[in-house]
N, C-alpha and C. Protein backbone atom coordinates (compact mmCIF):
# COMPACT_ATOMS: atom_id res chain seq x y z
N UNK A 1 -21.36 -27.69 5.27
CA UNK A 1 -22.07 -28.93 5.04
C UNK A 1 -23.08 -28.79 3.91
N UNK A 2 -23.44 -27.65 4.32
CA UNK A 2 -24.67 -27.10 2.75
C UNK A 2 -23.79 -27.52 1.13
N UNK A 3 -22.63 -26.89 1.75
CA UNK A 3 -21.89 -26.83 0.16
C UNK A 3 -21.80 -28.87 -0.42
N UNK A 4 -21.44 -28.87 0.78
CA UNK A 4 -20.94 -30.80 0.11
C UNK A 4 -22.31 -31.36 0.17
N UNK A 5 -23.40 -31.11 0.56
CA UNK A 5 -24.56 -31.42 -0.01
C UNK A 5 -24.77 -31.39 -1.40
N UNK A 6 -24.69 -30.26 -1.74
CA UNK A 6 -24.67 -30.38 -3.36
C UNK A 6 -24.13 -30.84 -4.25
N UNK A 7 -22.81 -30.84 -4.17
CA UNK A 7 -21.90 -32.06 -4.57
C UNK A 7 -22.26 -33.79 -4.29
N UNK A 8 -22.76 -33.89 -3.29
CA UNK A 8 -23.19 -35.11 -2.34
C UNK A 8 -24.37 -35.54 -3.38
N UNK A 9 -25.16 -34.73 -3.71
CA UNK A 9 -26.76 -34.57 -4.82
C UNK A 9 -25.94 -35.12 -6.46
N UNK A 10 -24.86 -34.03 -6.68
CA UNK A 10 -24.27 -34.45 -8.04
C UNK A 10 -24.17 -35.89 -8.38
N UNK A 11 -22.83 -36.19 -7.28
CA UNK A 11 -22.50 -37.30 -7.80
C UNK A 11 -23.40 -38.80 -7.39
N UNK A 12 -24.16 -38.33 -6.66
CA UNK A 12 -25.51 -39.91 -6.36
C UNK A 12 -26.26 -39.82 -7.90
N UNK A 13 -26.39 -38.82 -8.52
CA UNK A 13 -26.95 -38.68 -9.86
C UNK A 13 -26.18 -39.60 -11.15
N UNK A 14 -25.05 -39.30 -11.00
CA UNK A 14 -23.70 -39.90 -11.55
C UNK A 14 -23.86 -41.05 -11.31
N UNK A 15 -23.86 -41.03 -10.06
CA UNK A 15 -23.46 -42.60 -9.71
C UNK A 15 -24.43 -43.62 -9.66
N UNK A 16 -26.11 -43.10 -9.94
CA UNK A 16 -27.45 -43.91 -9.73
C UNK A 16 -27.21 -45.17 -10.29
N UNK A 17 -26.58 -46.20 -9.83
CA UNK A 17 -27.06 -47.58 -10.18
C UNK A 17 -27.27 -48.62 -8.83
N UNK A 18 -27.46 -49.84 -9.15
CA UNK A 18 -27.59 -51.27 -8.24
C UNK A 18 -26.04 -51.47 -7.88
N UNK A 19 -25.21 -51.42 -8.63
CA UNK A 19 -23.63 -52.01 -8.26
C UNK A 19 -22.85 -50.64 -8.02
N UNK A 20 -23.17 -50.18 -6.94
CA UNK A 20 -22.53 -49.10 -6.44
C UNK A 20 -20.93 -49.17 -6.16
N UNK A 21 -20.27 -50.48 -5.96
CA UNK A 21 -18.53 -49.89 -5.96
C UNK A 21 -18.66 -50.31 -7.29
N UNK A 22 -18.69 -51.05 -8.16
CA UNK A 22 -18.55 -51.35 -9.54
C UNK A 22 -18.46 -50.13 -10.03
N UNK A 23 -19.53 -49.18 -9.79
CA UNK A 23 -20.25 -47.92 -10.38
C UNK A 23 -18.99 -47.10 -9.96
N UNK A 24 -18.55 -46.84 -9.11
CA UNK A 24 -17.06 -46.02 -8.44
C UNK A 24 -15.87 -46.34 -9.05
N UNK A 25 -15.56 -47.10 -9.18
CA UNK A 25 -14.59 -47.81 -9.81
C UNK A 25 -14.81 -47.03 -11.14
N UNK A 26 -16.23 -47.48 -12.05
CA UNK A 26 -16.08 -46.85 -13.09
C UNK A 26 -16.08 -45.68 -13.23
N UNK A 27 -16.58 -44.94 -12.88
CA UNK A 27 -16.50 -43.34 -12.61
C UNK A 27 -15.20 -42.82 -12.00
N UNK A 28 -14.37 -43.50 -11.44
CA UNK A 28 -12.99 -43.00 -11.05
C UNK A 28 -12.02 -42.95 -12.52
N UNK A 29 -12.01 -44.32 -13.11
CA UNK A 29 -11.57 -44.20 -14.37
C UNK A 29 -11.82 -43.51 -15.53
N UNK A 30 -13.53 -43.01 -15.31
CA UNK A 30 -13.71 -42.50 -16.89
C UNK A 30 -13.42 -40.61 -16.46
N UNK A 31 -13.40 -40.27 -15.16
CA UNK A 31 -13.36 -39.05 -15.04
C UNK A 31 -11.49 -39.08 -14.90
N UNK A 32 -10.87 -39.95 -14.48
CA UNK A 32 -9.45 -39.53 -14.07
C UNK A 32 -8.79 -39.20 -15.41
N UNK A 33 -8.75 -38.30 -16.02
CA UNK A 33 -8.19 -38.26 -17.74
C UNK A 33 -6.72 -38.58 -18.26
N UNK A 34 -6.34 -38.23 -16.94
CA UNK A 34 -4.57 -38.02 -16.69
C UNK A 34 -4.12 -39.77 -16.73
N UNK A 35 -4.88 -40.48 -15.96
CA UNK A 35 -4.43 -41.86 -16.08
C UNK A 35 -4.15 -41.77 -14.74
N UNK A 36 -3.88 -40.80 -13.59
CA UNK A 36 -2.86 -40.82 -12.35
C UNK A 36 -3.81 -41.58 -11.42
N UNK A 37 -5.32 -42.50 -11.33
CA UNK A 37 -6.11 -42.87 -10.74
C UNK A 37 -6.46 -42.52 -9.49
N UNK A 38 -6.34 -41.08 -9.49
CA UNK A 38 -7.24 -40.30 -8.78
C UNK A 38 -7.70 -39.10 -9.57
N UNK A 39 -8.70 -38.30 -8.74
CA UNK A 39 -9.29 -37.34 -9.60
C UNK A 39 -8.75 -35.71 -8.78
N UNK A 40 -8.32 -34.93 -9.47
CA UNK A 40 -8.28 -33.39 -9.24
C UNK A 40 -9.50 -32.84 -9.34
N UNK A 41 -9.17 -31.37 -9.01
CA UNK A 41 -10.47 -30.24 -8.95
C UNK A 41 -10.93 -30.40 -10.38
N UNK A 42 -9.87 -30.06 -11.28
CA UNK A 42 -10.50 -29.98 -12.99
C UNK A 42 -10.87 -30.91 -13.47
N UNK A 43 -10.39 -32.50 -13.09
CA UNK A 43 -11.24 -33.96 -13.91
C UNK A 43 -12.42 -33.62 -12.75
N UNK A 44 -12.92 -33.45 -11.62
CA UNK A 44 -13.79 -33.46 -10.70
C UNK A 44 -14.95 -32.26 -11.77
N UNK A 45 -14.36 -30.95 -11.65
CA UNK A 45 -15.22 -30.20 -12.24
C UNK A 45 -15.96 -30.15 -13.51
N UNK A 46 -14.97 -30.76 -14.21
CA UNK A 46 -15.48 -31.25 -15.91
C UNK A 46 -16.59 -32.82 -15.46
N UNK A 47 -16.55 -33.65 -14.93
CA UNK A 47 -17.52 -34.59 -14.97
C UNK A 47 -18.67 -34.00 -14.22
N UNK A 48 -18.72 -32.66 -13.30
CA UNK A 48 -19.90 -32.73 -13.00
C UNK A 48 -20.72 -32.45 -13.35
N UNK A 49 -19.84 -31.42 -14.92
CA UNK A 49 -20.28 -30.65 -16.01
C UNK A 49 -21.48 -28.89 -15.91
N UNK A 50 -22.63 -29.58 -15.84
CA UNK A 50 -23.79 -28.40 -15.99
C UNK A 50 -24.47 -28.53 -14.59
N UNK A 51 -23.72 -28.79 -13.65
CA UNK A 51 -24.00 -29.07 -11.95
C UNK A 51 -24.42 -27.41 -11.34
N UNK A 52 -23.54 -26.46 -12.47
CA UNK A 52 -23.37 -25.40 -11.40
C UNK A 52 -22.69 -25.02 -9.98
N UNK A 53 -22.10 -26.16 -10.18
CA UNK A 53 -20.77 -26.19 -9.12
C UNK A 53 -19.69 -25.41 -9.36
N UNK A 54 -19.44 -24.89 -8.95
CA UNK A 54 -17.54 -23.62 -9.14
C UNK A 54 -16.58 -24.35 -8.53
N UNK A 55 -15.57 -23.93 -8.95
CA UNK A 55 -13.84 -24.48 -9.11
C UNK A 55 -13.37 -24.81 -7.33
N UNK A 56 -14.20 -23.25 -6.70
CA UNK A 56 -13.66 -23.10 -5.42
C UNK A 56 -14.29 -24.10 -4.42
N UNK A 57 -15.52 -24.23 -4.84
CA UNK A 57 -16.70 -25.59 -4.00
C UNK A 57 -16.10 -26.58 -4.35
N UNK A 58 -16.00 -26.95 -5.73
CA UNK A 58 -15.17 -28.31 -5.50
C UNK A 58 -13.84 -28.59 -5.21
N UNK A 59 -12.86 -27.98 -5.12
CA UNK A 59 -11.58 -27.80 -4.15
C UNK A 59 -11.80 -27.91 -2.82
N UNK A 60 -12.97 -27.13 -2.10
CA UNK A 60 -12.98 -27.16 -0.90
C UNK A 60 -13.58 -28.95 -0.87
N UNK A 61 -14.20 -29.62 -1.61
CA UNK A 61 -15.23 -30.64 -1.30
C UNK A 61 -12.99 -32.18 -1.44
N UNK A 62 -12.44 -31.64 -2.36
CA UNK A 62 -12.03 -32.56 -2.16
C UNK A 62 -10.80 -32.44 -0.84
N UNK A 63 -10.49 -30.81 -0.54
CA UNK A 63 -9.60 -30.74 0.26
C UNK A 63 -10.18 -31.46 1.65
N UNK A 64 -11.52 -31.13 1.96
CA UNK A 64 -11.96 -31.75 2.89
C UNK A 64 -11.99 -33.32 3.17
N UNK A 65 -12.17 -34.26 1.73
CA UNK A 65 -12.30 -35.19 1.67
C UNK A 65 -10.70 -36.25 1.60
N UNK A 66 -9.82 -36.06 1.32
CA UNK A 66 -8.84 -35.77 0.86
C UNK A 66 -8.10 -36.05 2.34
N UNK A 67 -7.74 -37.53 2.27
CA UNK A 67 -7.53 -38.24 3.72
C UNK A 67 -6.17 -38.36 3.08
N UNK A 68 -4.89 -38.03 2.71
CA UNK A 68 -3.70 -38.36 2.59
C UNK A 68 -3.06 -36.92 2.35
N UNK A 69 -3.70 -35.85 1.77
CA UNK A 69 -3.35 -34.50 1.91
C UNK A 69 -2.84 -34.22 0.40
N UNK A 70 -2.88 -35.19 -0.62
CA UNK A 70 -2.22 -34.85 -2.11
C UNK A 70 -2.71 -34.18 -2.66
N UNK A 71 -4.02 -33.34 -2.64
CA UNK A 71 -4.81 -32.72 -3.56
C UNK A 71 -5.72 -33.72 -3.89
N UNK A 72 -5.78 -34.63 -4.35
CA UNK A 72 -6.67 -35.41 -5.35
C UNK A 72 -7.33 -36.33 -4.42
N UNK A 73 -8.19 -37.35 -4.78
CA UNK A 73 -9.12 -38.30 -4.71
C UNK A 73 -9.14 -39.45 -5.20
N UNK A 74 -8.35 -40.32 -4.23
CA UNK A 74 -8.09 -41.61 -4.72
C UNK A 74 -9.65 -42.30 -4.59
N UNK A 75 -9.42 -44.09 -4.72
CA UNK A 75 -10.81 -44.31 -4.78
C UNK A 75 -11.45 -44.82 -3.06
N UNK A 76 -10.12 -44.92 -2.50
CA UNK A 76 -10.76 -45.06 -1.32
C UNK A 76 -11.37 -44.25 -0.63
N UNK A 77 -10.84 -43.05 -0.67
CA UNK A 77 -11.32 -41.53 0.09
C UNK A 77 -12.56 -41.13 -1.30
N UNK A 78 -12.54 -41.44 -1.97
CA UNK A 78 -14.11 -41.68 -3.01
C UNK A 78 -15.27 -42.07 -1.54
N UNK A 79 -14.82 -43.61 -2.04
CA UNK A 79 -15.40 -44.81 -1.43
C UNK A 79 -15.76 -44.10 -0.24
N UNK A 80 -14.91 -44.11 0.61
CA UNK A 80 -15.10 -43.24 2.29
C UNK A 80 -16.06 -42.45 2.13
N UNK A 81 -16.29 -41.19 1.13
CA UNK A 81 -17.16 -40.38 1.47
C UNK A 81 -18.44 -40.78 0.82
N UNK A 82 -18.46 -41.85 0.09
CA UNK A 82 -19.94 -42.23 -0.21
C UNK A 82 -20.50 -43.00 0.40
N UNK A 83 -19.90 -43.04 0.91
CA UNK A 83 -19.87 -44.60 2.42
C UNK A 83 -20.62 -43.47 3.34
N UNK A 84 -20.44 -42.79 3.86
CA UNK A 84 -20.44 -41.44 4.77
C UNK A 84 -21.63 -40.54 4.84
N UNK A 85 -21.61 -40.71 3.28
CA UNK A 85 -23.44 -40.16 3.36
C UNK A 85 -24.46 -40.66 2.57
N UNK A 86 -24.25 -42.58 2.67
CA UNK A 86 -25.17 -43.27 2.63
C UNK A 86 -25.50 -43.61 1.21
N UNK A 87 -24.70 -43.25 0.50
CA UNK A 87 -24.47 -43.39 -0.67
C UNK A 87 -23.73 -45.23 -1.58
N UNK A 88 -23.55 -45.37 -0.62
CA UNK A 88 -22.78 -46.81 -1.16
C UNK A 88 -22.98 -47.96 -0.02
């Protein structure tokens, strides 16, 4: 739980505005690079940039999150977990 805290810290930073799904929405698109409209470990790890987050923390943050089992992060299982810790 410590670990997805920090991640949890990242992306409320990212995401600091008033129109919080607007704000998701956009952040799903500008990080998904591939076009596949979800996000992997590497579009995940490159937007969080100078977080100090590692490859293996954020794998574990989306395997956990990661309600259909594909690897990635659609925007609902986004949505879900910002929903989750009060974030949206």
């Amino acid at each position: 739980m410590v670990r997805a805290k920090r991640i949890e810290r990242a992306l409320s930073t990212l995401l600091s505005t008033t129109n919080m799904p607007s704000a998701v929405e956009a952040f799903l698109q500008s990080v998904d690079k591939d076009g596949s409209g979800t996000i992997d470990t590497k579009e995940l790890l490159a937007a969080l940039g100078e977080s100090g987050l590692d490859e293996k923390l954020v794998q574990e943050f989306i395997n956990e999150h990661d309600k259909d089992h594909d690897g990635q992060l659609n925007l609902k299982e986004l949505k879900d977990f910002l929903a989750s810790c009060g974030c949206l």
